[in-house]
N, C-alpha and C. Protein backbone atom coordinates (compact mmCIF):
# COMPACT_ATOMS: atom_id res chain seq x y z
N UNK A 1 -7.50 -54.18 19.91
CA UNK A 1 -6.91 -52.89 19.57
C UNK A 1 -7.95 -52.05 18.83
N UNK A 2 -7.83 -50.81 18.96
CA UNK A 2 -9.20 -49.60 18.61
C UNK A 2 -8.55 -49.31 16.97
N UNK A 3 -9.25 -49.12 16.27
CA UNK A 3 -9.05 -48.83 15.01
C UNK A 3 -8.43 -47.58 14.94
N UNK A 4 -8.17 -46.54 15.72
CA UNK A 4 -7.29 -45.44 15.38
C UNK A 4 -5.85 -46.46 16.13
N UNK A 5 -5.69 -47.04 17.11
CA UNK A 5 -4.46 -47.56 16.98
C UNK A 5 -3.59 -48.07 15.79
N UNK A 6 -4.50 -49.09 15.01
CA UNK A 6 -4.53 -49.53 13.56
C UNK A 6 -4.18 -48.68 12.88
N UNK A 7 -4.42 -47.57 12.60
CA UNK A 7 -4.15 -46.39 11.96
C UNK A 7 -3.07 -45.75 12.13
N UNK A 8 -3.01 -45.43 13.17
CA UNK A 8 -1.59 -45.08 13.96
C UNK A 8 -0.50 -45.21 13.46
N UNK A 9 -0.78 -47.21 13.56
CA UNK A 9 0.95 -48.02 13.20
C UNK A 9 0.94 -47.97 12.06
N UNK A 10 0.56 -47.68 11.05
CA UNK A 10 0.80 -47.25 9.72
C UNK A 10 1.53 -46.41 9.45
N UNK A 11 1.92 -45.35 9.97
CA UNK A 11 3.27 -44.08 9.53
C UNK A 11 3.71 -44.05 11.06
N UNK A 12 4.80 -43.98 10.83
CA UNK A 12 5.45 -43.71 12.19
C UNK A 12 5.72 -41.98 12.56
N UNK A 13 5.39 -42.31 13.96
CA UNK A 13 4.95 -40.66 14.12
C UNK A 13 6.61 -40.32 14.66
N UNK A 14 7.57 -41.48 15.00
CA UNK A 14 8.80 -40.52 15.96
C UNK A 14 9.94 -40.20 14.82
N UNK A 15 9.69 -40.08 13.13
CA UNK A 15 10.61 -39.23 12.44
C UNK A 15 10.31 -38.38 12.43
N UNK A 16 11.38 -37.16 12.00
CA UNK A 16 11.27 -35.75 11.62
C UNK A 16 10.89 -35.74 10.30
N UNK A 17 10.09 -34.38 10.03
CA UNK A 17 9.31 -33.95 8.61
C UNK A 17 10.05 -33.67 8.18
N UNK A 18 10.21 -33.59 6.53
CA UNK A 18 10.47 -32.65 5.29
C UNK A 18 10.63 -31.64 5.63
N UNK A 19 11.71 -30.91 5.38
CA UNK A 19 11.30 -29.25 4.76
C UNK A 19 11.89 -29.12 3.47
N UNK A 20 11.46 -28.46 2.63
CA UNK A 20 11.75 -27.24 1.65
C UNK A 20 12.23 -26.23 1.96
N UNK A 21 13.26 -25.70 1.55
CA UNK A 21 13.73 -24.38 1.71
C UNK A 21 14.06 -23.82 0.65
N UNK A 22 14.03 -22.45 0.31
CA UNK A 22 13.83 -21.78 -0.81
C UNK A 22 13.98 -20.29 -0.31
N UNK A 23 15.39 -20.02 -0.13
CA UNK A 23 15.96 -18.72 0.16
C UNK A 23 15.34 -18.68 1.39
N UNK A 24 14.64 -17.71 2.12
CA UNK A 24 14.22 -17.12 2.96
C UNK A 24 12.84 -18.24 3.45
N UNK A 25 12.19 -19.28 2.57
CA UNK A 25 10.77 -19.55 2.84
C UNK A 25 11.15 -20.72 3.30
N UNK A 26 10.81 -21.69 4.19
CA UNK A 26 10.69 -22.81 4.02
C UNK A 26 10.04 -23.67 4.73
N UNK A 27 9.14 -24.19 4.47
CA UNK A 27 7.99 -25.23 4.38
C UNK A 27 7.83 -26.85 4.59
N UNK A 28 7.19 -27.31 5.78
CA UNK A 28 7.03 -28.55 5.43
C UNK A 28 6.57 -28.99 4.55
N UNK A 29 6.83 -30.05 3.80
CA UNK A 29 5.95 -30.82 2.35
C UNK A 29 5.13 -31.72 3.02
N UNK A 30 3.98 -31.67 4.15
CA UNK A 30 3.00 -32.03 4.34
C UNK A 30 2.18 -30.80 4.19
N UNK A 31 2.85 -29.36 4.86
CA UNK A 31 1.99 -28.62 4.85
C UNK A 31 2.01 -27.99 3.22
N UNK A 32 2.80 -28.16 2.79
CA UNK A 32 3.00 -27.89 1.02
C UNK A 32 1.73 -28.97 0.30
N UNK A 33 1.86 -29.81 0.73
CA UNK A 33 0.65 -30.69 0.00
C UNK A 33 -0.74 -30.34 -0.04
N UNK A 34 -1.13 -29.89 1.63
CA UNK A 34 -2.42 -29.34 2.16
C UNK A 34 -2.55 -28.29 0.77
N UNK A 35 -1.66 -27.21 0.81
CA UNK A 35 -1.87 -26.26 0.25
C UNK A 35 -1.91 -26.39 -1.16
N UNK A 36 -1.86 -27.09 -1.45
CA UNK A 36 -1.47 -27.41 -3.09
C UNK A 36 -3.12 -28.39 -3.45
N UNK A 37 -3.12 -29.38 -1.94
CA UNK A 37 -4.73 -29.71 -2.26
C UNK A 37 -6.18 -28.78 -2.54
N UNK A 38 -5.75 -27.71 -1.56
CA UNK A 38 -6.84 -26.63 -1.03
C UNK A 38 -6.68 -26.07 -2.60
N UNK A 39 -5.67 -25.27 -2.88
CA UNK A 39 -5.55 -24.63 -4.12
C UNK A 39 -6.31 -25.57 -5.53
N UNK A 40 -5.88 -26.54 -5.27
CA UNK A 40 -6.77 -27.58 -6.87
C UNK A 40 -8.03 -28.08 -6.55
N UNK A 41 -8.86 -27.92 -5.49
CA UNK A 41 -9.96 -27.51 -4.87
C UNK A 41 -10.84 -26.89 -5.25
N UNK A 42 -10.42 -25.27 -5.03
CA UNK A 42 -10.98 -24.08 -5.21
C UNK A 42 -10.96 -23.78 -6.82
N UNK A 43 -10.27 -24.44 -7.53
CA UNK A 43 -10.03 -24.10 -9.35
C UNK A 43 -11.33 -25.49 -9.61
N UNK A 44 -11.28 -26.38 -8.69
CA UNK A 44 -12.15 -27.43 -9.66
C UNK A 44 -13.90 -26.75 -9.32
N UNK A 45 -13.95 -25.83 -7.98
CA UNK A 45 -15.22 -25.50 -7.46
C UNK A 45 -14.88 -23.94 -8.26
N UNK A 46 -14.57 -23.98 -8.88
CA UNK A 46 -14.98 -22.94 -9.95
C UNK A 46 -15.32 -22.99 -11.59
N UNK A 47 -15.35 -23.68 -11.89
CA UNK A 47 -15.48 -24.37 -13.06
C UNK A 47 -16.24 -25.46 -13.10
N UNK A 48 -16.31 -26.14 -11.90
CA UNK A 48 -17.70 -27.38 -11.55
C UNK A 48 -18.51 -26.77 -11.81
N UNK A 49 -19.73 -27.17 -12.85
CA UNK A 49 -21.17 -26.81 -12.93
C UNK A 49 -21.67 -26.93 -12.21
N UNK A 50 -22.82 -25.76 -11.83
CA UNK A 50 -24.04 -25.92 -10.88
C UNK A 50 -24.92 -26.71 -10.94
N UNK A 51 -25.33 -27.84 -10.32
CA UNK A 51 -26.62 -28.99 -11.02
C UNK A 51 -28.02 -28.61 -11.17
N UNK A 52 -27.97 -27.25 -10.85
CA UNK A 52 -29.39 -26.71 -11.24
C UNK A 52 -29.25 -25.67 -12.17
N UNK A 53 -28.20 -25.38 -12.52
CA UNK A 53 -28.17 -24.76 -14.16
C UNK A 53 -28.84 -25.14 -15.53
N UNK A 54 -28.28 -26.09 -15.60
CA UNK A 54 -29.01 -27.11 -17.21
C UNK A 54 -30.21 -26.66 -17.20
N UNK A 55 -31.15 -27.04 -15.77
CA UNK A 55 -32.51 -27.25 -15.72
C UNK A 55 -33.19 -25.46 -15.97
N UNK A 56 -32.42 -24.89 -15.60
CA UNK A 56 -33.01 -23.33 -15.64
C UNK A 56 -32.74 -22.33 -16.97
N UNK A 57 -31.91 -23.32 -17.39
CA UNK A 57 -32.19 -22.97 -19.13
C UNK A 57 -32.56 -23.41 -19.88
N UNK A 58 -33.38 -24.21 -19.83
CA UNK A 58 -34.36 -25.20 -20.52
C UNK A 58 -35.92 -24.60 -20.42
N UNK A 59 -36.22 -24.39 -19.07
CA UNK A 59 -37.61 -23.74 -18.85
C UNK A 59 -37.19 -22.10 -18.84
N UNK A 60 -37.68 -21.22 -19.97
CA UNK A 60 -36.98 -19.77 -20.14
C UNK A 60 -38.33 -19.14 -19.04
C-alpha cells in the first residue's frame, strides 16, 4: 500500500463537515481553522525579527 493510502485511512473522507452558522455567515470549521492559521501567521511574521538586523546595528 502507497503511503498516501496510509494517510488516507486516517480520517474518513465519507462524513459531512462542520458548519458554523452565525446569522447570515456560515462557515466550515476546517475552513475557519485555515483562516484563523493564516491570520496567527501574518501577526507572528510581523513582529518576528529580521536575522540581519542585530548585525546592522552593531557595525554603524
Amino acid at each position: 500500500m502507497s503511503s498516501f493510502g496510509l494517510l488516507a485511512a486516517i480520517w474518513p473522507l465519507t462524513t459531512l463537515g462542520h458548519y458554523i452558522q452565525w446569522h447570515i455567515i456560515q462557515i466550515s470549521v476546517a475552513n475557519l481553522v485555515v483562516i484563523i492559521l493564516m491570520i496567527v501567521t501574518f501577526i507572528v511574521a510581523l513582529f518576528a525579527p529580521f536575522p540581519g538586523r542585530r548585525r546592522r546595528k552593531e557595525n554603524p
